[in-house]
C-alpha atoms as a PDB file:
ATOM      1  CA  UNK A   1     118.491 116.205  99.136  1.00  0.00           C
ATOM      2  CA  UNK A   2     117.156 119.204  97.272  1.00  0.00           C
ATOM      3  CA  UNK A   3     119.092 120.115  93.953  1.00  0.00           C
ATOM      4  CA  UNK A   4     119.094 124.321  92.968  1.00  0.00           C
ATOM      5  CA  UNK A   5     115.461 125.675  91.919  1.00  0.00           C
ATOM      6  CA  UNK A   6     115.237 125.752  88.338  1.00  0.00           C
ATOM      7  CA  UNK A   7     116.186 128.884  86.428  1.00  0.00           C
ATOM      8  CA  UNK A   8     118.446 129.509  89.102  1.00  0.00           C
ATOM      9  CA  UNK A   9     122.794 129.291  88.141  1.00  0.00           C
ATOM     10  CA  UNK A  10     124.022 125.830  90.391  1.00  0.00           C
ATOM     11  CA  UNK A  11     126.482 127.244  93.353  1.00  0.00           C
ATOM     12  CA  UNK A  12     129.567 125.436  93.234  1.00  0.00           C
ATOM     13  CA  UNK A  13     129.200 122.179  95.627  1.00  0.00           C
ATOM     14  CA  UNK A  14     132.136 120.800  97.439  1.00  0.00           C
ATOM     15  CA  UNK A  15     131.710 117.288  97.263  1.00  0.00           C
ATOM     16  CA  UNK A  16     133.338 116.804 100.573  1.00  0.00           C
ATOM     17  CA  UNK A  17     130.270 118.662 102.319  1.00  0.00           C
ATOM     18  CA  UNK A  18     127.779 117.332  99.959  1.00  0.00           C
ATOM     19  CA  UNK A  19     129.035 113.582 101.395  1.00  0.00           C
ATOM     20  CA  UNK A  20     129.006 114.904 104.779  1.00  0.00           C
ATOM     21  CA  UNK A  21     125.815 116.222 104.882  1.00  0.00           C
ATOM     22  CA  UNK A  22     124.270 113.692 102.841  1.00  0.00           C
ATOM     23  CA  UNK A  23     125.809 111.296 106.061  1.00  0.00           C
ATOM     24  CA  UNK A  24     123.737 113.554 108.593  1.00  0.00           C
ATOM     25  CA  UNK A  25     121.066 113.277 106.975  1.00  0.00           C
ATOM     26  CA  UNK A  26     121.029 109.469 106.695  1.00  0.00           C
ATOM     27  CA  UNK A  27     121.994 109.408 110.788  1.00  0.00           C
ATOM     28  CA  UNK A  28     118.609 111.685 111.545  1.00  0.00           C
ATOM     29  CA  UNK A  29     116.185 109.377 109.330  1.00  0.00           C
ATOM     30  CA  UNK A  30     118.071 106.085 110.919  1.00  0.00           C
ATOM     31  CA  UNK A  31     117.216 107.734 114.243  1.00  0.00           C
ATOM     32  CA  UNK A  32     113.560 108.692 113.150  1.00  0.00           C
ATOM     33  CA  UNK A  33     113.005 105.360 111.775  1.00  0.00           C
ATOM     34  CA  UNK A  34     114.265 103.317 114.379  1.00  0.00           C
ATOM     35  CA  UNK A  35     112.245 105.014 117.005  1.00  0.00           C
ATOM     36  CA  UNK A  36     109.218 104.183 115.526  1.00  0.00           C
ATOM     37  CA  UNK A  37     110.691 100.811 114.836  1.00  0.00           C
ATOM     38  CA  UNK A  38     110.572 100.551 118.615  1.00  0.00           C
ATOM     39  CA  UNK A  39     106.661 101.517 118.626  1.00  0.00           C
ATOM     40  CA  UNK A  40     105.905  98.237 116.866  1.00  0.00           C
ATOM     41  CA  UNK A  41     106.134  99.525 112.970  1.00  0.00           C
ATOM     42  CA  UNK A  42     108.265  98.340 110.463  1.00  0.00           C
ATOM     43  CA  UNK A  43     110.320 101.673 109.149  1.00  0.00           C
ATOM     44  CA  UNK A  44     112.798 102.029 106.558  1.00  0.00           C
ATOM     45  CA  UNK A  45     114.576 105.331 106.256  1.00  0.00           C
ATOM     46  CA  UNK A  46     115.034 106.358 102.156  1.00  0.00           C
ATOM     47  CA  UNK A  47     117.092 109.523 101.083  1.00  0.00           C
ATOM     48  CA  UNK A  48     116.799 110.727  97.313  1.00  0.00           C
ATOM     49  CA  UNK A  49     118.739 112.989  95.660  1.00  0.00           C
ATOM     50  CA  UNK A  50     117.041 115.810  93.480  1.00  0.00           C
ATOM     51  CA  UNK A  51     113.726 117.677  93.575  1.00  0.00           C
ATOM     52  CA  UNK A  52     112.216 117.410  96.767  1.00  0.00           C
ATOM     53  CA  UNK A  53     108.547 117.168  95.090  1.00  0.00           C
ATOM     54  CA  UNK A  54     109.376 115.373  92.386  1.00  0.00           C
ATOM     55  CA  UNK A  55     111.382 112.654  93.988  1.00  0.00           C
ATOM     56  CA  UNK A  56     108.953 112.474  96.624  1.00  0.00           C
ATOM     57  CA  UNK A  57     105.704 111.923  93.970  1.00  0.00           C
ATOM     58  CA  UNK A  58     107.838 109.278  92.247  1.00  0.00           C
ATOM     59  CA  UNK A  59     108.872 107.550  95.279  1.00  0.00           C
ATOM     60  CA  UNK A  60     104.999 107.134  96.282  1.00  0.00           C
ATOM     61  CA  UNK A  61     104.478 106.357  92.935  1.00  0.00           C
ATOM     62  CA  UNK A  62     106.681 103.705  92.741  1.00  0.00           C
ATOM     63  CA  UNK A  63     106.359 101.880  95.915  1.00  0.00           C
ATOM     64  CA  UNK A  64     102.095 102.344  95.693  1.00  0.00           C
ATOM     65  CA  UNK A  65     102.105 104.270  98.944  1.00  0.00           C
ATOM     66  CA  UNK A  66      98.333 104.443 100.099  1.00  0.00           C
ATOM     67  CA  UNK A  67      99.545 108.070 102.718  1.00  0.00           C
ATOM     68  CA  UNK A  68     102.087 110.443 101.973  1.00  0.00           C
ATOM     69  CA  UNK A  69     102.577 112.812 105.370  1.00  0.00           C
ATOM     70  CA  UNK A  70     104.346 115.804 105.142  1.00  0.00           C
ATOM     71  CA  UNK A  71     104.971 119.085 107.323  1.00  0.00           C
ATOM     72  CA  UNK A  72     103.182 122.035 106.451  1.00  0.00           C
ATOM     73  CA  UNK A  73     106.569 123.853 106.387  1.00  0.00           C
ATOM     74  CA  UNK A  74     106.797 122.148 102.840  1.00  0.00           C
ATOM     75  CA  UNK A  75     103.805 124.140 101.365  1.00  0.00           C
ATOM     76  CA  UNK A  76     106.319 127.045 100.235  1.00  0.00           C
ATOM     77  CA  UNK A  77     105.543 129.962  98.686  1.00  0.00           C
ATOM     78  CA  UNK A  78     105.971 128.554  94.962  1.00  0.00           C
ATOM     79  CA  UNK A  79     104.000 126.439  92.686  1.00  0.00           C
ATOM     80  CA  UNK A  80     106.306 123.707  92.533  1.00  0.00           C
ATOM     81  CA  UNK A  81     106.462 123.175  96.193  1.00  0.00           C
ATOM     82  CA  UNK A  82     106.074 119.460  97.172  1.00  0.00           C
ATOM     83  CA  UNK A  83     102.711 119.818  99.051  1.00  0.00           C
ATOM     84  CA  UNK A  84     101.285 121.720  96.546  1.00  0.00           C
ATOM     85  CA  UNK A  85     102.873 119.377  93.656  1.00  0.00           C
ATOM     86  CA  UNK A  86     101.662 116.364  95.855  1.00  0.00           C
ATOM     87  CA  UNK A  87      98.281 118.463  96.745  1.00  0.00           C
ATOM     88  CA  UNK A  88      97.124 119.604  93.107  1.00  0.00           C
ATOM     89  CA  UNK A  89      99.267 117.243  90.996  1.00  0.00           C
ATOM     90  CA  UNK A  90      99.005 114.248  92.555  1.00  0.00           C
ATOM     91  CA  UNK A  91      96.520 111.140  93.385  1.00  0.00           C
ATOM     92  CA  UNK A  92      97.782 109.909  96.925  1.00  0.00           C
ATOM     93  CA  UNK A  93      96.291 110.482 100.553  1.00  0.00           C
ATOM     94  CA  UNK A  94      97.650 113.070 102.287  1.00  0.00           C
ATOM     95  CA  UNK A  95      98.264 113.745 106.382  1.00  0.00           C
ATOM     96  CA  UNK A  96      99.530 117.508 106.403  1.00  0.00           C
ATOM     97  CA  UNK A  97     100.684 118.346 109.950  1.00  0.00           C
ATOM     98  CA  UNK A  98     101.119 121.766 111.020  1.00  0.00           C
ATOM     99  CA  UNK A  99     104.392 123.293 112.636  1.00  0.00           C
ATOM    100  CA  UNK A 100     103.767 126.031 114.580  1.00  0.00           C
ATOM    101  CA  UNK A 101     103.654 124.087 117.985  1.00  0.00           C
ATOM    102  CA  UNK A 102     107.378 122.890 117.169  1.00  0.00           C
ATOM    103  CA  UNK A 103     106.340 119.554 119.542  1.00  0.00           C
ATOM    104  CA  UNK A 104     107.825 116.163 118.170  1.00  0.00           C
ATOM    105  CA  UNK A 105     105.275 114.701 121.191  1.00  0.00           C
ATOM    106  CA  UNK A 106     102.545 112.155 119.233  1.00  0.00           C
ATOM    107  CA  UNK A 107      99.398 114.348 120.020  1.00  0.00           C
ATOM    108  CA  UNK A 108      95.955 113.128 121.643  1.00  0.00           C
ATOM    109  CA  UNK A 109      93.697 112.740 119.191  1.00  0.00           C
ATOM    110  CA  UNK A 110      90.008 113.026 121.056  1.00  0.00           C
ATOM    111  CA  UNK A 111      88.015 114.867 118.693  1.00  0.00           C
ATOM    112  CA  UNK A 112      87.553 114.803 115.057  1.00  0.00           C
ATOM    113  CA  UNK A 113      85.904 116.951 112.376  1.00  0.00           C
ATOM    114  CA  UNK A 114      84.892 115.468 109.443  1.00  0.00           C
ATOM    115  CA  UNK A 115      83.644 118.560 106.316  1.00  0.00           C
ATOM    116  CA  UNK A 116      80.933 117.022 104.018  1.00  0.00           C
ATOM    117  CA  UNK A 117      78.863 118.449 101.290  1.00  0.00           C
ATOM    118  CA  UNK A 118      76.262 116.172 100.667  1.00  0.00           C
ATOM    119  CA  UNK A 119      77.909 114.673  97.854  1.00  0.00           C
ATOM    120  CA  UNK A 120      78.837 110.378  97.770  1.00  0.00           C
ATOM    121  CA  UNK A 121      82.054 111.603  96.999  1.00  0.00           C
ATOM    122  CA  UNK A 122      82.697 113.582  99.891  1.00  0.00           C
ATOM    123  CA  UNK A 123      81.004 110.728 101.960  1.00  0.00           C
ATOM    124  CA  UNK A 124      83.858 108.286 101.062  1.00  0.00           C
ATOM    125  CA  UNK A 125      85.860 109.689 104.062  1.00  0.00           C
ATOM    126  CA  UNK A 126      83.197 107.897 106.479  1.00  0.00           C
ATOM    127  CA  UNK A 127      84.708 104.686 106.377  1.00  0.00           C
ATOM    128  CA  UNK A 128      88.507 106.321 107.461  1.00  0.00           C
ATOM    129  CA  UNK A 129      86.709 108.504 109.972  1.00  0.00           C
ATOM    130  CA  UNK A 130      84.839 105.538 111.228  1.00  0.00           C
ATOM    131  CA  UNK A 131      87.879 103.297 111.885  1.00  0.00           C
ATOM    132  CA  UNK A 132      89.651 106.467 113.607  1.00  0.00           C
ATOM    133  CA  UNK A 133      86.506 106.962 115.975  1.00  0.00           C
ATOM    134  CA  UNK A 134      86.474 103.267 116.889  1.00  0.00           C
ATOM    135  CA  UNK A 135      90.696 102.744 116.741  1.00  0.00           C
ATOM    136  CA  UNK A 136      91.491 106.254 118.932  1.00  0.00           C
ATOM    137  CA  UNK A 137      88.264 106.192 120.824  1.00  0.00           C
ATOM    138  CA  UNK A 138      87.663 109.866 119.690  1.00  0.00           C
ATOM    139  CA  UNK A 139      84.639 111.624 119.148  1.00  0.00           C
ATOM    140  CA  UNK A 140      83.599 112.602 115.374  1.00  0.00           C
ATOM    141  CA  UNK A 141      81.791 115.860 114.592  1.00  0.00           C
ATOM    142  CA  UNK A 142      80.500 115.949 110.500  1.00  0.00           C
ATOM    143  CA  UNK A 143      80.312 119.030 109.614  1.00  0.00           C
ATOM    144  CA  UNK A 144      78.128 121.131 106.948  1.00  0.00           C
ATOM    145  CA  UNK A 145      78.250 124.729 105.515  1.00  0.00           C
ATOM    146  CA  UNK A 146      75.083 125.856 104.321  1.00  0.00           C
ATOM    147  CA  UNK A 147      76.238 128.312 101.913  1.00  0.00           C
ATOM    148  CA  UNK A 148      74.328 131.514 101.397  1.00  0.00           C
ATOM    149  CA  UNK A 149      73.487 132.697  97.760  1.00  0.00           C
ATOM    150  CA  UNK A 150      75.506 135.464  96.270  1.00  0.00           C
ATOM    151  CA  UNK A 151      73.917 138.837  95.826  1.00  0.00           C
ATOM    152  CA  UNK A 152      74.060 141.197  93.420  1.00  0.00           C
ATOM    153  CA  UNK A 153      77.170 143.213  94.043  1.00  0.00           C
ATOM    154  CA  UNK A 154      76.595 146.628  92.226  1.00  0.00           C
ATOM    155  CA  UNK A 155      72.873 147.241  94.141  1.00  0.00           C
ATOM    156  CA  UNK A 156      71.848 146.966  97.642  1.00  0.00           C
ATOM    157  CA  UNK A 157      69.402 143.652  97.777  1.00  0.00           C
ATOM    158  CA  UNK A 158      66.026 144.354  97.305  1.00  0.00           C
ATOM    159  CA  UNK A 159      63.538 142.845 100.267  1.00  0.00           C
ATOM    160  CA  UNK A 160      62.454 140.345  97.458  1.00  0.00           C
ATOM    161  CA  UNK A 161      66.337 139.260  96.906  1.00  0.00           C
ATOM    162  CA  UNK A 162      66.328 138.686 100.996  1.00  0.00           C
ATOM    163  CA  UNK A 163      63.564 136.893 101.337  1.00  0.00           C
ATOM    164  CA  UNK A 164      64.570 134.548  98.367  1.00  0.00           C
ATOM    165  CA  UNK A 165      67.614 133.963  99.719  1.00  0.00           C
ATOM    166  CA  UNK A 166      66.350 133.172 103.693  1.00  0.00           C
ATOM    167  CA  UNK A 167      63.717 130.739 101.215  1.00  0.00           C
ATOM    168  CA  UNK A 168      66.637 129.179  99.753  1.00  0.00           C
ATOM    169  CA  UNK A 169      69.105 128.585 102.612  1.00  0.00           C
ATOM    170  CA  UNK A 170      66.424 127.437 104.462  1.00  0.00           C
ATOM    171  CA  UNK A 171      64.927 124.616 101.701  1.00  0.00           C
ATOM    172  CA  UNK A 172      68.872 123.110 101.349  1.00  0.00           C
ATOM    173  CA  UNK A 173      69.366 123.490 105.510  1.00  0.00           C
ATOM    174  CA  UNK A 174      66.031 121.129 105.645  1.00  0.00           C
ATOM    175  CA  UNK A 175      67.376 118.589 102.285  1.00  0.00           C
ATOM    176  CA  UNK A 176      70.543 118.541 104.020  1.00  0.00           C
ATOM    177  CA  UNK A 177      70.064 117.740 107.267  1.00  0.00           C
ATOM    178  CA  UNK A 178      68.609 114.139 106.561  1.00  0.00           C
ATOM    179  CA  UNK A 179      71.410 113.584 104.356  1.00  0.00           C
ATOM    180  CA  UNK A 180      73.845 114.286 107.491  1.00  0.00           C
ATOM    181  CA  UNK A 181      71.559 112.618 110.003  1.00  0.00           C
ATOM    182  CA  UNK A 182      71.819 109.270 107.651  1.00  0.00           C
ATOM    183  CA  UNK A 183      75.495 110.288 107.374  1.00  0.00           C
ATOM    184  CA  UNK A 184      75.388 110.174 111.501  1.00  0.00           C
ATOM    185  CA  UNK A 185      73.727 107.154 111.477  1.00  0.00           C
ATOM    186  CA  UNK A 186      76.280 104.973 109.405  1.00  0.00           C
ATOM    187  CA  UNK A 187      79.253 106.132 112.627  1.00  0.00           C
ATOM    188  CA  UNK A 188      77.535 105.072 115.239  1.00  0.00           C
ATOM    189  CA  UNK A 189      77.609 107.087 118.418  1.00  0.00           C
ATOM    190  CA  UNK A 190      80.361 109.583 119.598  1.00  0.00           C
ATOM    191  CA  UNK A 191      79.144 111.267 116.206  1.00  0.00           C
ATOM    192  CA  UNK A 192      77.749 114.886 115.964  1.00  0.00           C
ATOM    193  CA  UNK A 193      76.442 117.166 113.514  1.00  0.00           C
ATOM    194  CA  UNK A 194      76.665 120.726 113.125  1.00  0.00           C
ATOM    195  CA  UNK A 195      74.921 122.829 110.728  1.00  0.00           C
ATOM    196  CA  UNK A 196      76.495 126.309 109.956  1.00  0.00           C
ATOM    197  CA  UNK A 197      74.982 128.776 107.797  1.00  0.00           C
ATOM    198  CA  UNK A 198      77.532 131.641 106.044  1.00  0.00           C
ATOM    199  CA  UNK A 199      78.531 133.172 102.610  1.00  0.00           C
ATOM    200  CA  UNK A 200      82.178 131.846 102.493  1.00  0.00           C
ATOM    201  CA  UNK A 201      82.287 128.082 102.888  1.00  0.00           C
ATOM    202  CA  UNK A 202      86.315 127.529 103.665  1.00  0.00           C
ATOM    203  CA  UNK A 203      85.574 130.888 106.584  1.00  0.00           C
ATOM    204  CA  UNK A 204      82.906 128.958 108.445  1.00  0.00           C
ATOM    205  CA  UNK A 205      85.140 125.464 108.753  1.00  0.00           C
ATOM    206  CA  UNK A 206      88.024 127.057 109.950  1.00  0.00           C
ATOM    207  CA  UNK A 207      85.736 129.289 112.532  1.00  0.00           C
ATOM    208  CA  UNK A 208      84.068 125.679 113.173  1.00  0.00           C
ATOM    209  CA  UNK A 209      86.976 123.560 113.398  1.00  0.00           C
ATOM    210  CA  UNK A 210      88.520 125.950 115.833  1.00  0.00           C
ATOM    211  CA  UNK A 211      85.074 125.898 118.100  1.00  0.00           C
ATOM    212  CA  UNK A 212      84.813 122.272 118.024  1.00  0.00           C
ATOM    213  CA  UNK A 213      88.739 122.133 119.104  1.00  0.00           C
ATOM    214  CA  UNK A 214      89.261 119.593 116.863  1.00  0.00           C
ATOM    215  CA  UNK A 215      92.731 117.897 117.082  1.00  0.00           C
ATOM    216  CA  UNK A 216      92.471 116.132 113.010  1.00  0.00           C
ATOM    217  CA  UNK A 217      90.224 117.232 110.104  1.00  0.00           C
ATOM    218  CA  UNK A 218      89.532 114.278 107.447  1.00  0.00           C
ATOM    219  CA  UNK A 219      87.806 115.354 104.553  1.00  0.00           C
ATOM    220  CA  UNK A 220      88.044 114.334 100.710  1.00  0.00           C
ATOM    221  CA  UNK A 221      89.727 115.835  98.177  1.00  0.00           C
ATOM    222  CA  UNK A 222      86.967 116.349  96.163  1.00  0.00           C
ATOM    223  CA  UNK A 223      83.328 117.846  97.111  1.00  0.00           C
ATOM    224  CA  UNK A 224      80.671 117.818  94.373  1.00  0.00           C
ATOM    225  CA  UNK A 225      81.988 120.691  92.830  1.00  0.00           C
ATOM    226  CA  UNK A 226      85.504 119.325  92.783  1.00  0.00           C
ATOM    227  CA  UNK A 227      86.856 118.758  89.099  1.00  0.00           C
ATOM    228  CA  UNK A 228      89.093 115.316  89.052  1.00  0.00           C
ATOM    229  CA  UNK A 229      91.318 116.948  86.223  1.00  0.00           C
ATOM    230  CA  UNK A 230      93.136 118.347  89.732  1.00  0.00           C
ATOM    231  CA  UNK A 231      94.362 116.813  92.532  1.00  0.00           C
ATOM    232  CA  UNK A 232      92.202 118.497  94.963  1.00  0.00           C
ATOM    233  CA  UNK A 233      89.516 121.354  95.396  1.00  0.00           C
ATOM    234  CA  UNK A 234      89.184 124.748  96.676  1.00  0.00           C
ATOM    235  CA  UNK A 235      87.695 124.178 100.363  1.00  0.00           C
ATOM    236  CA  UNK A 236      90.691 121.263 100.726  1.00  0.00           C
ATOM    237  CA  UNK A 237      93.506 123.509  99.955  1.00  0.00           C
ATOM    238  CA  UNK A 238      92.322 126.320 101.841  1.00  0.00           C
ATOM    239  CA  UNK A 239      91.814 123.888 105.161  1.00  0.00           C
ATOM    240  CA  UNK A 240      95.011 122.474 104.405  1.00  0.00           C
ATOM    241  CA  UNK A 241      97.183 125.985 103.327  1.00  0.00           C
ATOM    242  CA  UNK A 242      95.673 127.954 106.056  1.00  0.00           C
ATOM    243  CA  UNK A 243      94.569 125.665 108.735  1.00  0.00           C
ATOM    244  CA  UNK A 244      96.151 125.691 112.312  1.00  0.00           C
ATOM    245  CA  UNK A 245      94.825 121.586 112.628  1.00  0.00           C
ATOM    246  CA  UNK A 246      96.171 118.507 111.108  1.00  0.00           C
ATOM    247  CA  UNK A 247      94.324 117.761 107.954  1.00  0.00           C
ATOM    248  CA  UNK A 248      93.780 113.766 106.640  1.00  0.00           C
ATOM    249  CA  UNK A 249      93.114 114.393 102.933  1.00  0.00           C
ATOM    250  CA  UNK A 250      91.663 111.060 101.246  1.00  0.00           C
ATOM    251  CA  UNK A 251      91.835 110.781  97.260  1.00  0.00           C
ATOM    252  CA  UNK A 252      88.074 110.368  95.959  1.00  0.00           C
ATOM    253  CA  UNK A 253      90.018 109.557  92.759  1.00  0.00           C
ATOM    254  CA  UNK A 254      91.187 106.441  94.424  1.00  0.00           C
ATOM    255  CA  UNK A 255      89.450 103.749  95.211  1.00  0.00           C
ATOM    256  CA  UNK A 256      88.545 104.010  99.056  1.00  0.00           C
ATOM    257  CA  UNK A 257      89.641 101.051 101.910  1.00  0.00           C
ATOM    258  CA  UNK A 258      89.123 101.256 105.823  1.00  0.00           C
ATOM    259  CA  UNK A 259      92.228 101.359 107.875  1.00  0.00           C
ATOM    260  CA  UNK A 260      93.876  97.903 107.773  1.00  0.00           C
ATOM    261  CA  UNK A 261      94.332  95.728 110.762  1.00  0.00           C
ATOM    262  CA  UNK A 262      97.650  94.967 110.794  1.00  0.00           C
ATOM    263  CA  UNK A 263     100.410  97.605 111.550  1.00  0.00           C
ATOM    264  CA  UNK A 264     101.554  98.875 108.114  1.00  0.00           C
ATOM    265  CA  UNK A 265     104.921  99.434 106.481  1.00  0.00           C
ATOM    266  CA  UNK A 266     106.490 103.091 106.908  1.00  0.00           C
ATOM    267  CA  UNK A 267     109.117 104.465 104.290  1.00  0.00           C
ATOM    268  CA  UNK A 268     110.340 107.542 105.826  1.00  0.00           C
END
């Protein structure tokens, strides 16, 4: 349960109400944890009192959970809301699931994009994405953005500028399809690629994720740009902030595992 925001005078609780709803509360995670109880998992249903995003970080902390999943609807509009404290703060997976559909119904997963850069570190999502193919029976489409140099903003571009540019995103399009066709290789079939060219890299994987009808996006936290002082980059937020799909997010700044065979423990 959520204390007030800070900076913000506490309202007056009745403690009566606070007990009450604090008992409602535990009823609907009982109920939540027994029905997946009933799906073969071993649940436990946990309520905290406090910061939502703090007691939440501590909790995975403390109990070295390997996935945190949350609701979109806890992205907020401030900085210290938990998926952004969890997102940019911390160093656990994440499963973000969107809202909008307002379905409780466990979706079909059949098709799954997977964002790389070319980078090892972005690569350490194969192994996840690998085990999802082969556990779901979807199909996995990796994906690359061939990212279009900047021009000069205060002049048109010259026909030199153009044709160094075409030079350009053509050289990386050729270096970086074998990388993605030995990426490919390493999945097995039921594995695409798609090549996009386009000037805004987060643009083109929403446009692509949304052609490809993906139902999950699994990507790492980190491309090769990514700085590890933060929890997560640029292109991961935005998919994650302003994407309409499920997003897997796995920590590069943890050491990476394939899905275990055994059913796992879930703290709700």
């Amino acid at each position: 349960m959520k204390e007030p925001s800070a900076g913000r005078a506490p309202e007056p609780v009745d403690p009566f109400e606070w007990h009450a709803d604090l008992a409602r509360l535990r009823g609907g995670l009982d109920r939540i944890a027994k029905d997946l109880r009933s799906t073969g998992l071993r649940a436990d249903a946990v309520v905290r009192e406090g910061p939502a995003a703090d007691r939440i970080a501590d909790y995975a902390e403390r109990h070295e959970c390997d996935l945190v999943v949350l609701s979109r609807r806890w992205a907020g509009s401030s900085e210290d809301s938990p998926l952004r404290v969890l997102l940019h703060g911390g160093d656990r997976s994440l499963l973000v699931v969107p809202t909008e559909s307002g379905s409780t119904a466990m979706p079909s997963i059949a098709r799954i994009v997977v964002p790389l850069d070319g980078s090892p570190r972005a690569e350490c999502v194969l192994p996840v994405a690998d085990a999802l193919r082969r556990g779901l029976g979807a199909r996995v489409v990796l994906a690359h953005v061939v990212e279009e140099p900047p021009m000069p903003g205060q002049v048109p571009p010259s026909a030199d500028d153009l044709r160094l540019s075409r030079q350009l995103v053509e050289r990386n399009r050729h270096a970086v399809a074998g990388v993605m066709e030995r990426a490919r290789s390493l999945m097995g079939r039921d594995t695409e690629v798609r090549l996009v060219v386009d000037a805004h890299v987060p643009s083109a994987l929403h446009d692509l994720v949304g052609a490809e009808a993906a139902d999950l996006v699994v990507l790492a936290a980190h491309g090769s740009a990514g700085d590890h002082r933060w929890g997560c980059g640029s292109v991961a937020t935005h998919l994650i902030e302003y994407g309409s799909r499920p997003v897997l997010l796995i920590q590069d700044r943890r050491v990476p595992v394939a899905l275990p065979r055994t059913r796992p423990r879930v703290r709700v």
